[in-house]
Protein backbone atom coordinates (compact mmCIF):
# COMPACT_ATOMS: atom_id res chain seq x y z
CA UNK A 1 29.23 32.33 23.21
CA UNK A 2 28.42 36.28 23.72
CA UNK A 3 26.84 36.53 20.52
CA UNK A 4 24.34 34.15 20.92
CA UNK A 5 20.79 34.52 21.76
CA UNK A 6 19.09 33.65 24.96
CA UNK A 7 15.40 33.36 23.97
CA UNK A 8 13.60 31.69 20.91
CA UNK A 9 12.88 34.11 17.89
CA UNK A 10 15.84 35.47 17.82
CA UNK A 11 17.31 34.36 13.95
CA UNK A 12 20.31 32.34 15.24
CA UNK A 13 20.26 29.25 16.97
CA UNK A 14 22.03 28.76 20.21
CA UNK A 15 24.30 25.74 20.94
CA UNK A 16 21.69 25.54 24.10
CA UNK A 17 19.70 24.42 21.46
CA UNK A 18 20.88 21.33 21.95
CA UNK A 19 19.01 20.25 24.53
CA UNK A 20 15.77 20.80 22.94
CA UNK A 21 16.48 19.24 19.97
CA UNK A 22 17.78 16.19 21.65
CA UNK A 23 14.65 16.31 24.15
CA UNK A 24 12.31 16.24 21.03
CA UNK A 25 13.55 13.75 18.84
CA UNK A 26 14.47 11.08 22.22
CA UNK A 27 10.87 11.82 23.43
CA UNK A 28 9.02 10.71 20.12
CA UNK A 29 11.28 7.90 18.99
CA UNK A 30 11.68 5.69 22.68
CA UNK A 31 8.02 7.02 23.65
CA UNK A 32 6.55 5.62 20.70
CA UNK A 33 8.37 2.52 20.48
CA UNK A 34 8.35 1.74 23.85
CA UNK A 35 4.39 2.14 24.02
CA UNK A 36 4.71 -1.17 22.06
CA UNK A 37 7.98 -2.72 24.58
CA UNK A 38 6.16 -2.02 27.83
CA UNK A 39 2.55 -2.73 26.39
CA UNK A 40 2.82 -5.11 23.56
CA UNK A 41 -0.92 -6.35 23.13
CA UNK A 42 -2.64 -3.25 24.50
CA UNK A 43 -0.69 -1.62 21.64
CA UNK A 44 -1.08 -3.95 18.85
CA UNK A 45 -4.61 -3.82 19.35
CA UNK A 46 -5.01 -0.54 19.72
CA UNK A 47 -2.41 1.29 17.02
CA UNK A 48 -1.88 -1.77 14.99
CA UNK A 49 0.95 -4.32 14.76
CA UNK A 50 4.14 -2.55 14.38
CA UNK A 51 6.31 -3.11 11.08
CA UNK A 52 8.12 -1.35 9.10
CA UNK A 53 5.44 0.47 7.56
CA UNK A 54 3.50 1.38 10.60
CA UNK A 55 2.69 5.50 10.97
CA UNK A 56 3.96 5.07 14.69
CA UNK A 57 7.56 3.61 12.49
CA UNK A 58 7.79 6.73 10.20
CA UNK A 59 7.16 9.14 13.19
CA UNK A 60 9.75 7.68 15.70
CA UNK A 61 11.97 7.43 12.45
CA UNK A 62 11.42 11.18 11.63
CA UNK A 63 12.11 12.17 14.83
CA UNK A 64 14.77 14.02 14.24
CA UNK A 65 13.69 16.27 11.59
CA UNK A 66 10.96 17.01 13.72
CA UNK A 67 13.18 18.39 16.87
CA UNK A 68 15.36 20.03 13.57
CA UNK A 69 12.10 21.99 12.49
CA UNK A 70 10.96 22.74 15.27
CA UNK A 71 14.08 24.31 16.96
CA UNK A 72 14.28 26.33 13.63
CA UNK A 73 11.10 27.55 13.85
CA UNK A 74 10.91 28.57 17.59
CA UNK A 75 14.20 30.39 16.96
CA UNK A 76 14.10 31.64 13.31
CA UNK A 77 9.95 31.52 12.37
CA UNK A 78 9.27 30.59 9.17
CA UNK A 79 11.65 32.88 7.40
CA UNK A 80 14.81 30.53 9.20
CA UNK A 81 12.73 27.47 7.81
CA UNK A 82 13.07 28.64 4.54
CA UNK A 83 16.83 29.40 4.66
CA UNK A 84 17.04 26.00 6.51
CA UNK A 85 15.49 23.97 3.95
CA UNK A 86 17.63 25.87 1.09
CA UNK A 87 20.05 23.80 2.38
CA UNK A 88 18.93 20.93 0.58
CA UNK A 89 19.64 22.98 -2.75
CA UNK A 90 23.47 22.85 -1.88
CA UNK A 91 24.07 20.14 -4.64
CA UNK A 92 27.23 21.16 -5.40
CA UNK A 93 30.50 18.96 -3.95
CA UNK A 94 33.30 16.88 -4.60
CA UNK A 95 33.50 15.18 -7.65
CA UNK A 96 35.37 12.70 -5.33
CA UNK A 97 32.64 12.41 -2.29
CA UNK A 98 30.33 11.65 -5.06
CA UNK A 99 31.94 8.87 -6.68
CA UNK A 100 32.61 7.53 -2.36
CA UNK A 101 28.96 7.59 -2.09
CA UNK A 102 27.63 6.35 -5.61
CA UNK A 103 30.18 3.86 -6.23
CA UNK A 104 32.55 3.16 -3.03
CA UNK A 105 29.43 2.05 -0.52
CA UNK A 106 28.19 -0.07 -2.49
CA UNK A 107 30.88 -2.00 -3.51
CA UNK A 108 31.92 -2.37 0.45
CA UNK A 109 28.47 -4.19 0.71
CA UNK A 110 28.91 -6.21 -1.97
CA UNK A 111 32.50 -7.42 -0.95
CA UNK A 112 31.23 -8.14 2.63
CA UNK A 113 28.35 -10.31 1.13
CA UNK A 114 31.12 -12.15 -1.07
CA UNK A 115 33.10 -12.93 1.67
CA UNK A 116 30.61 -14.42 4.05
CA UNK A 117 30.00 -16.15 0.73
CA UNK A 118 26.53 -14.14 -0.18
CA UNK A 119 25.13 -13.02 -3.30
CA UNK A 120 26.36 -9.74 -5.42
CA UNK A 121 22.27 -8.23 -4.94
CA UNK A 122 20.25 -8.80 -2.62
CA UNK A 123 18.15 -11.85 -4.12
CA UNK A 124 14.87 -10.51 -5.74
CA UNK A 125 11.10 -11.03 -3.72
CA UNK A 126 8.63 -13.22 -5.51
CA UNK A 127 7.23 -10.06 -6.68
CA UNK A 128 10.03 -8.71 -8.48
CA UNK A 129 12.67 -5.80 -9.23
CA UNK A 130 9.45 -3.60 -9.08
CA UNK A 131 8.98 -4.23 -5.48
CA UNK A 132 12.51 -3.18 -4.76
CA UNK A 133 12.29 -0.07 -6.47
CA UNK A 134 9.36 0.68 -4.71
CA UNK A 135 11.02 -0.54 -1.47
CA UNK A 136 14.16 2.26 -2.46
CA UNK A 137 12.05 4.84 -3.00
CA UNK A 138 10.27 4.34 0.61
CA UNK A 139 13.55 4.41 2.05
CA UNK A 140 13.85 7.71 0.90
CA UNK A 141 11.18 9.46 3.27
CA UNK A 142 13.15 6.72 6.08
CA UNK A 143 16.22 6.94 7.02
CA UNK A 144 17.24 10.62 4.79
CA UNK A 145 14.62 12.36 6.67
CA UNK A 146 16.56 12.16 9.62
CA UNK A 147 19.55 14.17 8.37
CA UNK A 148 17.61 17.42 9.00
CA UNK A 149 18.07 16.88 12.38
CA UNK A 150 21.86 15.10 12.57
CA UNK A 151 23.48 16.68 9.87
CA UNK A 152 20.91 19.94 9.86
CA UNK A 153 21.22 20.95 13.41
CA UNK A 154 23.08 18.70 15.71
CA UNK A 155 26.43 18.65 13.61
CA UNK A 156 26.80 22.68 13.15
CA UNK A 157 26.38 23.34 16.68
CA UNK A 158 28.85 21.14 18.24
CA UNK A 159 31.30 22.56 15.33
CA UNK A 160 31.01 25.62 16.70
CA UNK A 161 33.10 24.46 20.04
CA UNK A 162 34.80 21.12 18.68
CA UNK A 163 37.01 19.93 15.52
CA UNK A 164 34.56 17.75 13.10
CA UNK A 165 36.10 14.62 14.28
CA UNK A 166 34.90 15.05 18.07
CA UNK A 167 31.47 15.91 16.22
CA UNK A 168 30.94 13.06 14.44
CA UNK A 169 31.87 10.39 17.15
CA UNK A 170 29.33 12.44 19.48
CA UNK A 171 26.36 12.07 16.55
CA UNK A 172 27.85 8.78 16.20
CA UNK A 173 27.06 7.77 19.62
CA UNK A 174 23.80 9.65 19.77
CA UNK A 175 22.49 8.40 16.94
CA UNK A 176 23.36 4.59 17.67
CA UNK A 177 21.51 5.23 21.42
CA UNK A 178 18.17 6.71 19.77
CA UNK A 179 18.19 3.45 17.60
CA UNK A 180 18.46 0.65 20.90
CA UNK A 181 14.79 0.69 21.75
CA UNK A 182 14.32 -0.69 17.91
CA UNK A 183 16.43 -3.86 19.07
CA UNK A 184 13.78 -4.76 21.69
CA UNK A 185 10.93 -4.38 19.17
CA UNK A 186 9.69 -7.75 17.04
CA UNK A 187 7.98 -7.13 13.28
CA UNK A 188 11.11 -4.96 12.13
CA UNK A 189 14.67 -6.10 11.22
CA UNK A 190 16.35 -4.70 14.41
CA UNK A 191 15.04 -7.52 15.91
CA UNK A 192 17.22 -9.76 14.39
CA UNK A 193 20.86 -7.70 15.03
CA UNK A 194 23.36 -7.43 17.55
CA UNK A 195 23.18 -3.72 18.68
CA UNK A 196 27.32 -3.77 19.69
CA UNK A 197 28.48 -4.09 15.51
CA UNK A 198 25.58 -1.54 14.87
CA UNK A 199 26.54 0.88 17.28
CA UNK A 200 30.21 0.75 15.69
CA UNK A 201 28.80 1.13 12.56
CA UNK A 202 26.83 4.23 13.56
CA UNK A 203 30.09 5.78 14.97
CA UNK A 204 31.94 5.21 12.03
CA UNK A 205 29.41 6.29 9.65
CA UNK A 206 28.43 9.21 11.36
CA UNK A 207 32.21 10.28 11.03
CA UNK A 208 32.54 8.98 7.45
CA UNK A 209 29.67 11.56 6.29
CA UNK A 210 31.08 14.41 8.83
CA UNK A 211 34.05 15.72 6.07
CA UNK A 212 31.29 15.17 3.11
CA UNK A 213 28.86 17.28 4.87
CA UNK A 214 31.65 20.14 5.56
CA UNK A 215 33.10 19.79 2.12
CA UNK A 216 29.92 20.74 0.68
CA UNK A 217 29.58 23.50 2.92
CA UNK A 218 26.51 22.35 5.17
CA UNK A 219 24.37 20.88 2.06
CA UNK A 220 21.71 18.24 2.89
CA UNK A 221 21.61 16.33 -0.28
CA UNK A 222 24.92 14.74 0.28
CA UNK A 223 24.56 13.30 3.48
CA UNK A 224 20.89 12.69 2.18
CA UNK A 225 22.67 10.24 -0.85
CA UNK A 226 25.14 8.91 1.58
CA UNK A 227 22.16 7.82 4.20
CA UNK A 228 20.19 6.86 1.19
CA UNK A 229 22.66 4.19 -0.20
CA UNK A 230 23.00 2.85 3.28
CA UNK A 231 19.75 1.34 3.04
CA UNK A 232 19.53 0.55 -0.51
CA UNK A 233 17.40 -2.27 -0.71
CA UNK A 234 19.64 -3.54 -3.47
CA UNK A 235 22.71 -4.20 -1.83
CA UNK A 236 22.96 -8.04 0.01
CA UNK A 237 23.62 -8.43 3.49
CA UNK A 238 26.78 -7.92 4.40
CA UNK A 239 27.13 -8.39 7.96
CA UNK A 240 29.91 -7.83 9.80
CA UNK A 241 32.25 -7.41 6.95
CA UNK A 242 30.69 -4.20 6.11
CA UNK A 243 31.24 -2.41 9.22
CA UNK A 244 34.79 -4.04 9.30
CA UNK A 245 35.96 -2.64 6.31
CA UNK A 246 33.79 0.55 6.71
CA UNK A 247 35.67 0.82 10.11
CA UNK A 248 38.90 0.56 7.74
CA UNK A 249 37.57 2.97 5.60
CA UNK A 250 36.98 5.56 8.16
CA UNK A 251 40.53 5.27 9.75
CA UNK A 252 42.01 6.00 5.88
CA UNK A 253 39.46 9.02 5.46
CA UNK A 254 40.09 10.25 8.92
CA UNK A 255 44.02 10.29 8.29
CA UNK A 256 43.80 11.75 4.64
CA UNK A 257 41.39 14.81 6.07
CA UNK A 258 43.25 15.52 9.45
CA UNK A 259 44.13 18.75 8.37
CA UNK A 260 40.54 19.36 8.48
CA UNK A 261 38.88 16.77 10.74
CA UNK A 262 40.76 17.67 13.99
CA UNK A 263 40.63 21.56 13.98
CA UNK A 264 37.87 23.59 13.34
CA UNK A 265 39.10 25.39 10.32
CA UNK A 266 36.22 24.81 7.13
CA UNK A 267 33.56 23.75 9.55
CA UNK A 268 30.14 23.98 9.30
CA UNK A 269 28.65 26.19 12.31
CA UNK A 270 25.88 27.56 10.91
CA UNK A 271 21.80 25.84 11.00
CA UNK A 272 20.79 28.80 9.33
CA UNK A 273 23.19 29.23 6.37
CA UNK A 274 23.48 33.28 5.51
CA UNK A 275 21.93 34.47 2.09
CA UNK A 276 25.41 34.48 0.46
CA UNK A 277 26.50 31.34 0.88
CA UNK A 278 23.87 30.16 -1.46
CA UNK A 279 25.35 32.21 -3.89
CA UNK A 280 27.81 30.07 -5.76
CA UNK A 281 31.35 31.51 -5.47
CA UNK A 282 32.65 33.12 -9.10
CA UNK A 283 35.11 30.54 -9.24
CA UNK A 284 33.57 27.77 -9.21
């Protein structure tokens, strides 16, 4: 596009962006966690065994927020960080989205689990409900984290040259690819998947959350929640029914939001949002 810059610092960021971003956040992730596929012992004795509460897990996990912050910066200083991370104080949305997120999700993993004949909850450790409320709120510097980067930058720039649908099956894909090295890595629980079901399930969540994000006008926190609840520690496993009927789900969303999910009309295109779209609109 004409109006777009060609150099970092220059307040808006480029679709060429892109690149970077995706650079960054592939780089850390499959260079950390292959360290420990190429070099299993070497690494374990050096870093540590790898689990899920390794430092080398958190960083590949928060790779995308750090490409997200760091295209920001190197295009908008600290200023654009700022107006980037107001973002996450866009709480307000659809009375609707909420009640998908708070009580829809969760009651698609707790019919899966019924059906393969599981539990309602996930069955409590020896140590107690404690230890899953602790386990929740860890999840919350996980798997959230990330949205800065999907949701934050990656989703607003392809917007800008493709309808919201196209968008979200890209992220989808993208974000199903960054996870594979994790499926060739023992001590955490993508050991124990099939990568095909969760690479479905990425696409289709990454398109479920795509209408949420642009109905609340490029807020964070939703697609935060919505990440969030994905890997509620509560919920049982629910394996494959839950992609199969979140698969259903997305097909129903897709067709009730085509007005808005195949053009570009209401999209999100902005990383940066302007000063007055914080300002909440008179009638609202």
């Amino acid at each position: 596009m004409s109006d777009e810059p060609d150099s970092p610092c220059s307040g808006r960021i480029p679709v060429s962006a892109l690149i970077l971003f995706l650079a960054i956040t592939f780089t850390v992730t499959w260079g950390l966690i292959g360290i420990y596929i190429a070099f299993p012992e070497m690494a374990a004795n050096t870093f540590g065994q790898i689990s899920g509460s390794h430092p080398f897990f958190f960083l590949a996990t928060w790779s995308p927020a750090i490409a997200a912050f760091t295209v920001v910066f190197l295009y908008s200083g600290t200023s654009g960080l700022g107006l980037f991370l107001s973002r996450l104080a866009q709480w307000r949305g659809s009375s609707g989205w909420a009640a998908f997120i708070l009580l829809l999700l969760p009651l698609v993993f707790i019919a899966g689990s019924l059906i393969k004949g599981g539990p309602v909850l996930a069955p409590l450790p020896p140590e107690g409900a404690s230890a899953v409320f602790a386990a929740l709120f860890i999840m919350l510097f996980l798997g959230p984290i990330e949205e800065f980067g999907w949701r934050g930058v990656m989703q607003p720039l392809l917007q800008r040259h493709m309808a919201p649908i196209w968008a979200g099956l890209i992220i989808g894909a993208t974000w199903g690819v960054w996870h594979l090295p994790a499926f060739f890595l023992a001590g955490v629980v993508f050991a124990d998947w099939n990568f095909l079901p969760f690479f479905i399930g990425n696409v289709t969540l990454a398109v479920l959350v795509t209408p949420i994000f642009n109905s609340a006008r490029g807020s964070l926190l939703w697609p935060m929640l919505f990440h969030w609840q994905l890997i509620n520690p509560f919920w049982p496993d629910a394996q494959p029914w839950d992609t199969i009927i979140l698969v259903s789900i997305a097909i129903i969303v897709v067709w009730y939001n085509r007005g808005t999910m195949f053009t570009r009309e209401g999209a999100v295109t902005e990383v940066i949002p302007a000063v007055q779209a914080l300002t909440p609109r008179a009638s609202e």
